[in-house]
N, C-alpha and C. Protein backbone atom coordinates (compact mmCIF):
# COMPACT_ATOMS: atom_id res chain seq x y z
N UNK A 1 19.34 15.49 27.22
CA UNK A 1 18.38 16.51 27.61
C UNK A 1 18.90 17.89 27.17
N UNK A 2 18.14 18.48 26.39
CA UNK A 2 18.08 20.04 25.84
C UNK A 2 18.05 20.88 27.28
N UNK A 3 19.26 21.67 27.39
CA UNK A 3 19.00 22.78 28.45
C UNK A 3 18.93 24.00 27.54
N UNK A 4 19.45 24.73 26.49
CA UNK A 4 19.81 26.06 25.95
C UNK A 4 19.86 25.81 24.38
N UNK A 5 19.54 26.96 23.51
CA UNK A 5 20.08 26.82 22.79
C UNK A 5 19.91 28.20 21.61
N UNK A 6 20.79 29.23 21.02
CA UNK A 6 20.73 29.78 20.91
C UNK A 6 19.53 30.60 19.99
N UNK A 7 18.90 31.95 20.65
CA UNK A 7 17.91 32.13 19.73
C UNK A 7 17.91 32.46 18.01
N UNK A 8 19.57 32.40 17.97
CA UNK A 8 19.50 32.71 16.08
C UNK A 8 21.10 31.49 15.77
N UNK A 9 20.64 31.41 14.82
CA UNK A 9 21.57 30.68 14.17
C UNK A 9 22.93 31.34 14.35
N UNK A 10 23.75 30.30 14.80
CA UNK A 10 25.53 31.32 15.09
C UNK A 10 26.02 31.15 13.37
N UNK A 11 26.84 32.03 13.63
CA UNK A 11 28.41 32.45 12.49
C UNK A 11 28.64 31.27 12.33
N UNK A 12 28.79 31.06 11.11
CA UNK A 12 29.48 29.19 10.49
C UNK A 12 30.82 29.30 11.35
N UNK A 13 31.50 30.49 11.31
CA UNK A 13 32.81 30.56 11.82
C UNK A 13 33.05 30.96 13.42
N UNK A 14 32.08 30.72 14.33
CA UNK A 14 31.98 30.45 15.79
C UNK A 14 32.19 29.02 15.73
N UNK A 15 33.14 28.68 17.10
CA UNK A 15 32.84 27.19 17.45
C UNK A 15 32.27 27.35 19.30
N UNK A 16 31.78 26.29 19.45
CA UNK A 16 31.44 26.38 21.11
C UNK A 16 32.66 25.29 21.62
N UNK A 17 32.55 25.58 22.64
CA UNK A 17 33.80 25.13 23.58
C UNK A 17 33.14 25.05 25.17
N UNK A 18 32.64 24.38 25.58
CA UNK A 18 32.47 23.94 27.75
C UNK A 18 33.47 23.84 28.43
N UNK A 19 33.68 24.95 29.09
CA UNK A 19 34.71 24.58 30.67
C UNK A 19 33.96 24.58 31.62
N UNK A 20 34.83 23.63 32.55
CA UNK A 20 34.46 23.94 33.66
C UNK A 20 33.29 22.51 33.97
N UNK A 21 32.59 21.98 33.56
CA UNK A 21 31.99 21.00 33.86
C UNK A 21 31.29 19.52 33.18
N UNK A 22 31.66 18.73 34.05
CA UNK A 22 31.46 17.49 34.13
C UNK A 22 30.11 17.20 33.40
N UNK A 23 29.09 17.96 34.24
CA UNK A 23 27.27 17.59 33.36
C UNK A 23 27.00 17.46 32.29
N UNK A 24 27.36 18.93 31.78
CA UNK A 24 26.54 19.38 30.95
C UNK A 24 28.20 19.20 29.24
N UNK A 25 27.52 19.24 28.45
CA UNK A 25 28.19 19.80 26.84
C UNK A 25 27.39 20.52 26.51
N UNK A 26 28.26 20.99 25.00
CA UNK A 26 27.44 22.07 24.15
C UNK A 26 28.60 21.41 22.76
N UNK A 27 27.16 21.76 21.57
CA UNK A 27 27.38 21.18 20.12
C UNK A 27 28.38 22.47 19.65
N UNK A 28 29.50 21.52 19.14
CA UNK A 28 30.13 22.65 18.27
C UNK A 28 29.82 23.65 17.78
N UNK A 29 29.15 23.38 16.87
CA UNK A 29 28.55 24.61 15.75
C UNK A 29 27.34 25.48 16.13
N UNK A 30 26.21 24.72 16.67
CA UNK A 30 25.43 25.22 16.85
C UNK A 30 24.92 25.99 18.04
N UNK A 31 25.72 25.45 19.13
CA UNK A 31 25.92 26.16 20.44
C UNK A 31 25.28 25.96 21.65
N UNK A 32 24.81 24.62 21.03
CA UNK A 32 23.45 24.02 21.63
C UNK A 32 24.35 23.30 23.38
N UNK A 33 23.46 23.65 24.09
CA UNK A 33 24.29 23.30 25.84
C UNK A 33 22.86 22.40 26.37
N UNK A 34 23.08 20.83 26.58
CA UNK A 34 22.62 19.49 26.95
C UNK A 34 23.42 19.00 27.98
N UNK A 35 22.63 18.11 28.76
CA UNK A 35 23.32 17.25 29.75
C UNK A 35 23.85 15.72 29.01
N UNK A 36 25.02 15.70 29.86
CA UNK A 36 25.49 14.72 29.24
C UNK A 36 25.87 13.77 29.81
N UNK A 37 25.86 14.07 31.05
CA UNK A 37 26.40 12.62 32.30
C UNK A 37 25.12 13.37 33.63
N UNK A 38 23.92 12.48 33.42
CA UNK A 38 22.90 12.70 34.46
C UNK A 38 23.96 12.23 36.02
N UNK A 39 24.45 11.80 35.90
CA UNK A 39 25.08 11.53 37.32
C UNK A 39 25.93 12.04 38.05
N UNK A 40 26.50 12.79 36.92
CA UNK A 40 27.16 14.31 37.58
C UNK A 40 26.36 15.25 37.87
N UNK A 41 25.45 15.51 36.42
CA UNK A 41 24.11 16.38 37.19
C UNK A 41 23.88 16.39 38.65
N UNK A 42 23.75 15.27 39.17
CA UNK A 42 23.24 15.50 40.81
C UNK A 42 23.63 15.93 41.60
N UNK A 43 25.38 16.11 41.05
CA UNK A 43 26.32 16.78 41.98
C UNK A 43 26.22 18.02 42.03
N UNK A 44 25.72 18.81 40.91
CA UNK A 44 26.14 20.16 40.37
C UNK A 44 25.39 21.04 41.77
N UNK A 45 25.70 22.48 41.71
CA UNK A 45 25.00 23.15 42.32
C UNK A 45 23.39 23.13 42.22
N UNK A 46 22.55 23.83 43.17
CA UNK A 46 21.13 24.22 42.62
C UNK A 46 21.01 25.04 41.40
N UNK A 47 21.84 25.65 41.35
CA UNK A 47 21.92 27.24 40.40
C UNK A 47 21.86 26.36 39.35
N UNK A 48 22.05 25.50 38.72
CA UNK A 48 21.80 24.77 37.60
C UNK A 48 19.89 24.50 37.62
N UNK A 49 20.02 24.82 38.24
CA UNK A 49 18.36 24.42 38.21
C UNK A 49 17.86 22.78 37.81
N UNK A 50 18.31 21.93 38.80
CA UNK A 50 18.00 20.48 38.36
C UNK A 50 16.68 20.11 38.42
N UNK A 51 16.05 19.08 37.75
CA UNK A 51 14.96 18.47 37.69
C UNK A 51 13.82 19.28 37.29
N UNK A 52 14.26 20.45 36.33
CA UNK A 52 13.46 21.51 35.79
C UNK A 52 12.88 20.94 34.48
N UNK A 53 13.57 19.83 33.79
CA UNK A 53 13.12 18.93 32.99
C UNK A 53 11.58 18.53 33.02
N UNK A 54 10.49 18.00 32.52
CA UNK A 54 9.65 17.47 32.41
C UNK A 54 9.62 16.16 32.52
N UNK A 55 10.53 15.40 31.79
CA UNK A 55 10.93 14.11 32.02
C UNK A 55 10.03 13.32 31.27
N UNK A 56 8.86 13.82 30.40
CA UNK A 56 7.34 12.70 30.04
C UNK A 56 7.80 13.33 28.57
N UNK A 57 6.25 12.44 27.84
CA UNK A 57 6.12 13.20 26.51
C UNK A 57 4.90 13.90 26.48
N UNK A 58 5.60 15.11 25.83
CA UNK A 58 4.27 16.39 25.61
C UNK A 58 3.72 16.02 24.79
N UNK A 59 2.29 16.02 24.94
CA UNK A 59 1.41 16.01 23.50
C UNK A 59 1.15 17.60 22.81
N UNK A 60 1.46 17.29 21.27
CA UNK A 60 1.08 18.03 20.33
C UNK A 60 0.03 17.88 19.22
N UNK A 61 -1.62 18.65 19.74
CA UNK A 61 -2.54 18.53 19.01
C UNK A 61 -2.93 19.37 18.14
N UNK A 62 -3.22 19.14 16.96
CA UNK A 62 -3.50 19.86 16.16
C UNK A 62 -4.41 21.56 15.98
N UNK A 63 -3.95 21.81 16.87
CA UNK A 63 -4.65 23.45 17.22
C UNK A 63 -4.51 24.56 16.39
N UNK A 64 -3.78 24.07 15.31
CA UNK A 64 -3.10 25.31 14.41
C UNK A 64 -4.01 25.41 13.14
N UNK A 65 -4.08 23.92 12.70
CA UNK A 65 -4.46 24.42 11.25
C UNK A 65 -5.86 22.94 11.24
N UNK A 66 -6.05 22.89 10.39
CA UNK A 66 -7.21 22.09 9.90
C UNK A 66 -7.02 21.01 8.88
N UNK A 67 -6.84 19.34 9.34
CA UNK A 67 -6.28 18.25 8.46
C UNK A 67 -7.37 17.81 8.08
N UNK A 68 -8.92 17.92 7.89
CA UNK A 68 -9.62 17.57 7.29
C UNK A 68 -10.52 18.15 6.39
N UNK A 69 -11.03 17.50 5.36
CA UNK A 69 -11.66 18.46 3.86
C UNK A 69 -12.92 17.14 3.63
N UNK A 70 -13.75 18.00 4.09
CA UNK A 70 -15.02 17.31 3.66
C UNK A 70 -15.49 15.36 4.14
N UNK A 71 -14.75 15.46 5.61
CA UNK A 71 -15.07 14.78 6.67
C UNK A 71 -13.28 13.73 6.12
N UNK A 72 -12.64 13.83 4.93
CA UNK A 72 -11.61 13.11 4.35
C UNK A 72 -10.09 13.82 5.49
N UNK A 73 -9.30 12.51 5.66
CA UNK A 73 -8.16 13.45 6.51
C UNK A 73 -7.33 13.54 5.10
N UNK A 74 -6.50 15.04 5.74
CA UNK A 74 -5.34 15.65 4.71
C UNK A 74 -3.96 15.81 5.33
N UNK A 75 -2.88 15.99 4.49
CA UNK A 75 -2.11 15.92 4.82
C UNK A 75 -1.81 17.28 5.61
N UNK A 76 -0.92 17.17 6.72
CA UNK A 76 -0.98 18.95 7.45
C UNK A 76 0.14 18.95 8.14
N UNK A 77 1.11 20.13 7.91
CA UNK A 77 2.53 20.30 8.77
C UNK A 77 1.79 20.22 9.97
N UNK A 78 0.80 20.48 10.94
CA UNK A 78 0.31 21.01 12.34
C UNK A 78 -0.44 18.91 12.75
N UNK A 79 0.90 18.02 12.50
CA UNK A 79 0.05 16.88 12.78
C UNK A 79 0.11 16.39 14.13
N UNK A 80 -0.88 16.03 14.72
CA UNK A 80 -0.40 15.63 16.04
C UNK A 80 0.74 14.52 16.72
N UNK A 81 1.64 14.70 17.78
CA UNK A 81 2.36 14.26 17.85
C UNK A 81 3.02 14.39 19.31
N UNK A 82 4.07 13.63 19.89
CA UNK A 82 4.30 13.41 21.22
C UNK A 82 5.53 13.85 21.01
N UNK A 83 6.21 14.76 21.99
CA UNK A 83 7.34 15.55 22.02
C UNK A 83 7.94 15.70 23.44
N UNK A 84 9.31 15.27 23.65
CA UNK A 84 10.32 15.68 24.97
C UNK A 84 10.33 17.19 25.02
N UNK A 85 9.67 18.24 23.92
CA UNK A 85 10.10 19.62 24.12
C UNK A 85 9.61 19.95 22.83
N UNK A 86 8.40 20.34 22.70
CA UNK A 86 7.46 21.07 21.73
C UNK A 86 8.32 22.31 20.99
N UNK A 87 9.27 23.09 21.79
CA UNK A 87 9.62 24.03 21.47
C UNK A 87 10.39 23.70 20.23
N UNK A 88 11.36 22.49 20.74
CA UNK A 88 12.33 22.27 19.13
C UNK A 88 11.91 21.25 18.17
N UNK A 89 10.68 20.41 19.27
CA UNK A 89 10.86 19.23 18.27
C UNK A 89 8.95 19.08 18.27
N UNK A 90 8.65 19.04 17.42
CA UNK A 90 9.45 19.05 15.59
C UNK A 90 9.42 20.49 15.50
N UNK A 91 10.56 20.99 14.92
CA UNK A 91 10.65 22.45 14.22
C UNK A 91 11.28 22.40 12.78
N UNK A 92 10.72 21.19 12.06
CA UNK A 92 11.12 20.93 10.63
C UNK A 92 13.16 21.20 10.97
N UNK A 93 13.28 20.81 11.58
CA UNK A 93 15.31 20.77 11.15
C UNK A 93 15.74 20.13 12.35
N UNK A 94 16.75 19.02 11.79
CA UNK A 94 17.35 17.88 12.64
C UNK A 94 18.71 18.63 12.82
N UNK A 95 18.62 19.35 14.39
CA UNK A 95 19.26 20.45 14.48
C UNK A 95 20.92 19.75 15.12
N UNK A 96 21.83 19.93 15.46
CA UNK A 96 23.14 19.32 15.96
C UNK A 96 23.54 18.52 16.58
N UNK A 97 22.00 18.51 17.77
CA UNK A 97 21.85 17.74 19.09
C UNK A 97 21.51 16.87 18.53
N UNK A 98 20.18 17.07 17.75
CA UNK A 98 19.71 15.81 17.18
C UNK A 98 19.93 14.91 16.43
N UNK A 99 21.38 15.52 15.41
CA UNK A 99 21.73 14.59 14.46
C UNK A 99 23.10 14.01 15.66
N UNK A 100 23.06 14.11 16.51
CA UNK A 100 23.83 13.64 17.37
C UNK A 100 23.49 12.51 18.08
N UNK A 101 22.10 12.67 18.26
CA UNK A 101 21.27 11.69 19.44
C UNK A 101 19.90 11.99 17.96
N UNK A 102 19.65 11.24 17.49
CA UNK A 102 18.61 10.92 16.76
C UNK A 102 17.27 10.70 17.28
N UNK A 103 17.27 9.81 18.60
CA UNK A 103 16.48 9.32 19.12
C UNK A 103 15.37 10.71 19.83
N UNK A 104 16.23 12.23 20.20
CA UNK A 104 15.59 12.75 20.93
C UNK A 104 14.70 13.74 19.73
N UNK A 105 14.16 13.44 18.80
CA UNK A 105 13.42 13.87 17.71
C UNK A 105 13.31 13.51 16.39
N UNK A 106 12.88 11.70 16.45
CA UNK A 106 12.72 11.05 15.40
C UNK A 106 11.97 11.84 14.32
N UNK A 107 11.02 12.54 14.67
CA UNK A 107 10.05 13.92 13.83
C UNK A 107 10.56 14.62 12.60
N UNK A 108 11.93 15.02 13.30
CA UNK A 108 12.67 15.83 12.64
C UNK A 108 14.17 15.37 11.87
N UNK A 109 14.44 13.60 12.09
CA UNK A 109 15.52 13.35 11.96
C UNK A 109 15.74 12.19 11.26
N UNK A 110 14.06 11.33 10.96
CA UNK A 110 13.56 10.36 10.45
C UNK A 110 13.90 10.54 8.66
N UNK A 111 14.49 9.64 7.94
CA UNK A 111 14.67 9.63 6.57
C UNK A 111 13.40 9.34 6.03
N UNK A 112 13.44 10.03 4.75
CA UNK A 112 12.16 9.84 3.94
C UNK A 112 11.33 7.81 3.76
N UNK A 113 12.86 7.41 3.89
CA UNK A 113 12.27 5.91 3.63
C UNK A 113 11.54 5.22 4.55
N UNK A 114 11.63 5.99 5.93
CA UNK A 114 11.63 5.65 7.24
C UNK A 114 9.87 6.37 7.64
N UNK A 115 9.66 7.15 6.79
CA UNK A 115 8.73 7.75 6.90
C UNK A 115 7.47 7.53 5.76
N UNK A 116 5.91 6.94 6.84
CA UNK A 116 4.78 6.41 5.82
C UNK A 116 3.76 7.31 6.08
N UNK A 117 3.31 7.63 5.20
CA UNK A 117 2.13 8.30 5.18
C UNK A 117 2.44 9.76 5.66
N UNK A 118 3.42 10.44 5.42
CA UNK A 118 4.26 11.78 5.20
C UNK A 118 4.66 12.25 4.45
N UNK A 119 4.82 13.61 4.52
CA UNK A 119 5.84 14.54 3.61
C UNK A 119 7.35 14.73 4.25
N UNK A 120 8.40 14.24 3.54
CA UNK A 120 9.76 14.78 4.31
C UNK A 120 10.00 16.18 3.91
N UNK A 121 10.36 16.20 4.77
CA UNK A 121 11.59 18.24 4.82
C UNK A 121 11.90 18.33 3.70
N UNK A 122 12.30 19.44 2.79
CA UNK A 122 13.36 19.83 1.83
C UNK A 122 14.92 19.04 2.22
N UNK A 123 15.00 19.11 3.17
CA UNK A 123 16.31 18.97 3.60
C UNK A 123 16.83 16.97 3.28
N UNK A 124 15.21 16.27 3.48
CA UNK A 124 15.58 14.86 3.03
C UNK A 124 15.43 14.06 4.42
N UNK A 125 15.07 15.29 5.88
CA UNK A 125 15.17 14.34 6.92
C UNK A 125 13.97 15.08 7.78
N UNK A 126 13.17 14.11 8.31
CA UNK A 126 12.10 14.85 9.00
C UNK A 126 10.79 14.49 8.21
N UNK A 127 9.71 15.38 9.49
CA UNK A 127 8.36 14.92 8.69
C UNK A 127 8.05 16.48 8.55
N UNK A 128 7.80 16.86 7.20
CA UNK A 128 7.24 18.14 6.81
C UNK A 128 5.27 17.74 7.13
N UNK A 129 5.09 17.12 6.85
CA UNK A 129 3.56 17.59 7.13
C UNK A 129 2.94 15.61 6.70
N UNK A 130 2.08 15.11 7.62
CA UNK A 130 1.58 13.94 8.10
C UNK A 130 0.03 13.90 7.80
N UNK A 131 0.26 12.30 7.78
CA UNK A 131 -1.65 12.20 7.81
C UNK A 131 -2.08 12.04 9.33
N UNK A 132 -3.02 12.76 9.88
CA UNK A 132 -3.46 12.80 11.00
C UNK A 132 -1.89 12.56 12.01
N UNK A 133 -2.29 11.63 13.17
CA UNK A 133 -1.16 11.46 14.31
C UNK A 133 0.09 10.67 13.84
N UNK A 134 0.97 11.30 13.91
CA UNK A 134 2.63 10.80 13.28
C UNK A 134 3.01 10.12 14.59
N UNK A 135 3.42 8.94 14.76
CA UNK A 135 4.40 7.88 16.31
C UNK A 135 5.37 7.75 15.28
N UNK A 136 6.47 7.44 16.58
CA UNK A 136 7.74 6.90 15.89
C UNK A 136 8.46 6.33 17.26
N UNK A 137 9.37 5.12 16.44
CA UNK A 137 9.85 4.04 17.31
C UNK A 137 11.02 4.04 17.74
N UNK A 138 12.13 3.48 18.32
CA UNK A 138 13.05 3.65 18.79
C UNK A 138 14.27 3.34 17.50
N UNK A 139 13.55 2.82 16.07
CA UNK A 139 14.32 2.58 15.25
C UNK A 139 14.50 3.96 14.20
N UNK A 140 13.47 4.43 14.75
CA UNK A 140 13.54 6.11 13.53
C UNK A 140 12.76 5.97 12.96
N UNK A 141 11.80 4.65 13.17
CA UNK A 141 10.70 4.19 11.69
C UNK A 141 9.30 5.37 12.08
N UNK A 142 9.21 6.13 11.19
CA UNK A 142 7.79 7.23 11.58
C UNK A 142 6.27 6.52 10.88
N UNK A 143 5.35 6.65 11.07
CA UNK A 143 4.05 5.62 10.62
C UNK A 143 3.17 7.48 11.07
N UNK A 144 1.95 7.84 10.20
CA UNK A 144 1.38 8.85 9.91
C UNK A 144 -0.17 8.18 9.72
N UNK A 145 -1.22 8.54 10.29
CA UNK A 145 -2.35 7.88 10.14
C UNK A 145 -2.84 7.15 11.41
N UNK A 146 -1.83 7.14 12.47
CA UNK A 146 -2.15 6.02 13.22
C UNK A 146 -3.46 5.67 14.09
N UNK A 147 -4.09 7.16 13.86
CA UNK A 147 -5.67 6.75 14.89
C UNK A 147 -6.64 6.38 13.67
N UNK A 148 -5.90 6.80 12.64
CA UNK A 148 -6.97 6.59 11.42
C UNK A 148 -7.71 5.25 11.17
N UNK A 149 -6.29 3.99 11.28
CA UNK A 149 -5.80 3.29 11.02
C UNK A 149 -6.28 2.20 12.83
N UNK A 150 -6.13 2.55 13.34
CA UNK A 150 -6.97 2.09 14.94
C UNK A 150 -8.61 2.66 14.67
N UNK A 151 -8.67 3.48 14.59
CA UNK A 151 -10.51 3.70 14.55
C UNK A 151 -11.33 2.82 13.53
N UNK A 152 -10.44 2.65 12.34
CA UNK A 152 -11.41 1.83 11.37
C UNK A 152 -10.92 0.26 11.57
N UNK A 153 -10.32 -0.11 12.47
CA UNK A 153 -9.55 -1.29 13.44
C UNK A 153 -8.65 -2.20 12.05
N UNK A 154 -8.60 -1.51 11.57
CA UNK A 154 -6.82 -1.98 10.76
C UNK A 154 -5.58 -1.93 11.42
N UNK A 155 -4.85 -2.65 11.09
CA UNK A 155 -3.42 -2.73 11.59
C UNK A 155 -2.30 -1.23 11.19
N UNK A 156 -2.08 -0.62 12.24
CA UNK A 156 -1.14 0.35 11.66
C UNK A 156 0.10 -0.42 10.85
N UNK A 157 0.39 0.44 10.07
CA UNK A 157 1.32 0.53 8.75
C UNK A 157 2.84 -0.75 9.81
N UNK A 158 3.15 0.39 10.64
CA UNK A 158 4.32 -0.50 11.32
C UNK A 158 4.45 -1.79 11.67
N UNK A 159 3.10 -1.94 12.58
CA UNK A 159 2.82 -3.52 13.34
C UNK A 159 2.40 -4.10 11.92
N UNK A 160 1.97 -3.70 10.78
CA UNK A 160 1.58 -4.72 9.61
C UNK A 160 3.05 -5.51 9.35
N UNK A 161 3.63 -4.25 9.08
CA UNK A 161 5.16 -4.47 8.24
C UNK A 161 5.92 -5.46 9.13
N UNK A 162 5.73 -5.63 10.19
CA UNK A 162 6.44 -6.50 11.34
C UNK A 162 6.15 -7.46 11.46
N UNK A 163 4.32 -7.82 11.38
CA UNK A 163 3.78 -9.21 10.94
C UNK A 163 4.38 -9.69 10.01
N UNK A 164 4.22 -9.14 9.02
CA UNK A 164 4.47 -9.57 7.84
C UNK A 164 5.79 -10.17 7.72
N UNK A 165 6.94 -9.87 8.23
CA UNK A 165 8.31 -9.79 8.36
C UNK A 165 8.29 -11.21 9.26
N UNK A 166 7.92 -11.53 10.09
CA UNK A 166 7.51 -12.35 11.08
C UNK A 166 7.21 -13.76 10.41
N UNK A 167 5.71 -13.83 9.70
CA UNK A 167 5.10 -14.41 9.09
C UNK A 167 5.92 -15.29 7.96
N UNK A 168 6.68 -14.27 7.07
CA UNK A 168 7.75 -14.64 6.04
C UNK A 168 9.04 -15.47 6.57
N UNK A 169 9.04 -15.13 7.83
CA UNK A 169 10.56 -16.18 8.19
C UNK A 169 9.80 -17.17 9.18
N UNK A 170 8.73 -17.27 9.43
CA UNK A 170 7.85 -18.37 10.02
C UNK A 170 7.68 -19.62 8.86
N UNK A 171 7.44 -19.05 7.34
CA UNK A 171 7.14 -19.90 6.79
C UNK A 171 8.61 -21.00 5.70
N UNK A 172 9.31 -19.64 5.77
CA UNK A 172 10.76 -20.20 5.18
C UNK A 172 11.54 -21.50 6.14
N UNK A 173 11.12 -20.98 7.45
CA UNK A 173 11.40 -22.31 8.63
C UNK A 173 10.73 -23.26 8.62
N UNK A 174 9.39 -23.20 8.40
CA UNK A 174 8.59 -24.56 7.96
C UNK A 174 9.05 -25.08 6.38
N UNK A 175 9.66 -24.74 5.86
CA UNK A 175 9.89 -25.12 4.52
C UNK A 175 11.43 -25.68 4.48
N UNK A 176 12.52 -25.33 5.41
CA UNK A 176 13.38 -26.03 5.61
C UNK A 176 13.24 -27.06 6.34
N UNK A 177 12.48 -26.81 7.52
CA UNK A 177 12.48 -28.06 8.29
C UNK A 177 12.01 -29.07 7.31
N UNK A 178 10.98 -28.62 6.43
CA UNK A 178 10.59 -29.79 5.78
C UNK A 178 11.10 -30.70 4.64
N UNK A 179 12.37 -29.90 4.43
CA UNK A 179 13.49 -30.11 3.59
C UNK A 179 14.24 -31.70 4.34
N UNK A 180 14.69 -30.90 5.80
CA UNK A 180 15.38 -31.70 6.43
C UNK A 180 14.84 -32.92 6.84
N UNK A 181 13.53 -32.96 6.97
CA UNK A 181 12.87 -34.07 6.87
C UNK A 181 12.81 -35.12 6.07
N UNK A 182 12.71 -34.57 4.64
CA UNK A 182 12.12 -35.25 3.64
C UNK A 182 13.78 -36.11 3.18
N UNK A 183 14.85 -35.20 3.89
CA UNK A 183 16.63 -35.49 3.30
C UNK A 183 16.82 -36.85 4.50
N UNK A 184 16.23 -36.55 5.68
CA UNK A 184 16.82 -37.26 6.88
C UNK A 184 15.45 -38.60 6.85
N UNK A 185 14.61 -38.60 6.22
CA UNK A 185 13.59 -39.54 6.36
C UNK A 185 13.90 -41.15 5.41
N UNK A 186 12.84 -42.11 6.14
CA UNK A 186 13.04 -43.63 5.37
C UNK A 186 13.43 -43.87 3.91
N UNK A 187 14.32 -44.67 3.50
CA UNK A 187 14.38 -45.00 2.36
C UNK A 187 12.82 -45.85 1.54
N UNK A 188 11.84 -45.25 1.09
CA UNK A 188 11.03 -46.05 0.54
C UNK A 188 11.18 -47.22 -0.55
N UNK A 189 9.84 -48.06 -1.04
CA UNK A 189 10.19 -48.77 -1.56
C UNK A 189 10.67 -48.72 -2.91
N UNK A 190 10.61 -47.94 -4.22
CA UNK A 190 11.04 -46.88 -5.19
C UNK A 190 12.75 -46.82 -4.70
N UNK A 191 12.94 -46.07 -3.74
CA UNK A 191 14.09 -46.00 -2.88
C UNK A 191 15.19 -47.17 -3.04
N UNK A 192 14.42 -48.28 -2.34
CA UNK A 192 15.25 -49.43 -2.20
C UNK A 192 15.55 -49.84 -3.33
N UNK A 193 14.13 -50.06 -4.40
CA UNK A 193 14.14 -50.48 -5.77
C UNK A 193 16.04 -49.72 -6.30
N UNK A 194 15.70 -48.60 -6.52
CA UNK A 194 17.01 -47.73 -7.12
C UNK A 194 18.22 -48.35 -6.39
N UNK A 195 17.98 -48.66 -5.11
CA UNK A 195 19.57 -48.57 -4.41
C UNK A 195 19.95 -50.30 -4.51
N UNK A 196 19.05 -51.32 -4.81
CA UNK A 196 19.47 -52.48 -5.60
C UNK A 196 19.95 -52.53 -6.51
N UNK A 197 19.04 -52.18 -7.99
CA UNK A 197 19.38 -51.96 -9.35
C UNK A 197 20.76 -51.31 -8.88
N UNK A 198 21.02 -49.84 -8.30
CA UNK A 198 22.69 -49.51 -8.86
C UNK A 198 23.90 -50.28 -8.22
N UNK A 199 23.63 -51.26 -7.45
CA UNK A 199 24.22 -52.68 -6.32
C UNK A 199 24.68 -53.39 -7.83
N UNK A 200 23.61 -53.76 -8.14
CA UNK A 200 23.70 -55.05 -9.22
C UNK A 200 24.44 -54.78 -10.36
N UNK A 201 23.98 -53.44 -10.94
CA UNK A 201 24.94 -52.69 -11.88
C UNK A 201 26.35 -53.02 -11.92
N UNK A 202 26.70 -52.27 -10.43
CA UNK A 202 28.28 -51.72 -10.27
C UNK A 202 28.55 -53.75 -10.11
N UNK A 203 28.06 -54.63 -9.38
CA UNK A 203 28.53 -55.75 -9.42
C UNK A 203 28.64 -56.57 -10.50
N UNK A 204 28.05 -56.36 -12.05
CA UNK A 204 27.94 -56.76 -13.09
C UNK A 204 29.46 -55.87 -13.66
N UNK A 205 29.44 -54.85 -13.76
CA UNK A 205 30.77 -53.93 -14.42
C UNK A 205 32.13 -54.62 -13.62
N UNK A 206 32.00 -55.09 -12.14
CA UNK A 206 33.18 -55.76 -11.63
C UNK A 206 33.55 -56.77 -12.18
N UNK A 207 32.16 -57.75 -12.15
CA UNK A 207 32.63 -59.73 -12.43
C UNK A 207 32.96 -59.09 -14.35
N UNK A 208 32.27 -58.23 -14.66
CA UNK A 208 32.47 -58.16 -16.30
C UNK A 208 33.98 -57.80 -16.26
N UNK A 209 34.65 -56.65 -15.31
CA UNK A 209 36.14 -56.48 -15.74
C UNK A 209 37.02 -57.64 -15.48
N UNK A 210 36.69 -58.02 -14.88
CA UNK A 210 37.65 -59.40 -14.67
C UNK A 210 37.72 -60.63 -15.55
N UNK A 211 36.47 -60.49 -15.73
CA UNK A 211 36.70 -61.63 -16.58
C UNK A 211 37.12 -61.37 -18.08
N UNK A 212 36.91 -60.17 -18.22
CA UNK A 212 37.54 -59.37 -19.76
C UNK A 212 39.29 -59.64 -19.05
N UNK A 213 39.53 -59.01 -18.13
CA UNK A 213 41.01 -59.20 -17.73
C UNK A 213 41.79 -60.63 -17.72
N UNK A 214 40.94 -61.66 -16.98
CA UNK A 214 41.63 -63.01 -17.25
C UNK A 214 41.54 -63.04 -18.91
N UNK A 215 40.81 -63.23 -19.49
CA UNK A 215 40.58 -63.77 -20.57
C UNK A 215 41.18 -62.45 -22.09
């Protein structure tokens, strides 16, 4: 949880340093002050101001700018999206905390590969600008389009990719089992045929060495 964090970028050559308590840290460089053991939190004084948190996700709707051109959706930095804290996240940069804890602004911290139906940051991490509503999962995977993609009742991008993933090792298992079947199943009659003939063979090459040997 984000408690502080400074309003301008510090001196490369500041470091941060926390005394004094158990709760809370703060990011080296950036100066950024988070809780870090909720269970000390409870101990702390009031003067910390506990449970000032929100605790949900904020929604962020598109109020800024305009993602559609001639009833078609466009791509738009202002995409809608669900946020622990609107203020930082998304603010286009996967700031100290976050490249720390990834999870608390997949938005901003998500790799380009990780990200469908988006623009990434300059920087290579984050979503610079989305098709319509951007979700993202607990894996970092971001999907862009997603009411688009529910209204015209298609499968979003993610749950496709997961079927699909699903589907492919569903069928590789039916194809071994059927391996093991076909390895562990009756000798047919073809079968038997072969496993006589090479009987009779190898018993012809025996009585033949021997009797080349007596004689």
């Amino acid at each position: 949880m984000r408690v502080a964090k400074p309003t301008a970028k510090p001196d490369p050559s500041i470091t941060f340093i926390l005394h004094g308590s158990g709760a809370f840290s703060v990011t080296r460089w950036d100066g950024i002050v988070y809780v870090s053991n909720e269970t000390k939190l409870r101990s702390e004084p009031d003067t910390v101001h506990k449970d000032s948190f929100v605790g949900r996700c904020v929604w962020r709707s598109n109020n800024k700018g305009n993602n559609r051109t001639n009833g078609i959706a466009q791509m738009s930095e202002y995409y809608p999206t669900c946020s622990p804290d609107l203020t930082y996240c998304p603010d286009n940069e996967c700031d100290e905390l976050e490249r720390i804890h990834p999870r608390i602004c997949p938005q901003d911290c998500a790799v380009e590969s990780d990200i469908l139906f988006g623009h990434v940051n300059p920087s290579g991490r984050g979503i610079k600008s989305g098709l319509r509503t951007c979700v993202c999962n607990n894996e970092l995977q971001c999907s862009c389009g997603y009411d688009a993609f529910r209204q015209q009742g298609n499968d979003v991008p993610l749950a496709k990719e997961e079927r699909f993933r699903k589907s492919r090792d569903r069928k590789n298992e039916i194809l071994v089992s059927g391996a093991r079947k076909g390895s562990s199943g009756q000798c047919g009659p073809t079968c038997m045929m072969g496993v006589i003939g090479a009987s009779l063979f190898v018993l012809i090459v025996i009585v033949g060495s021997l009797i080349t040997w007596r004689y």
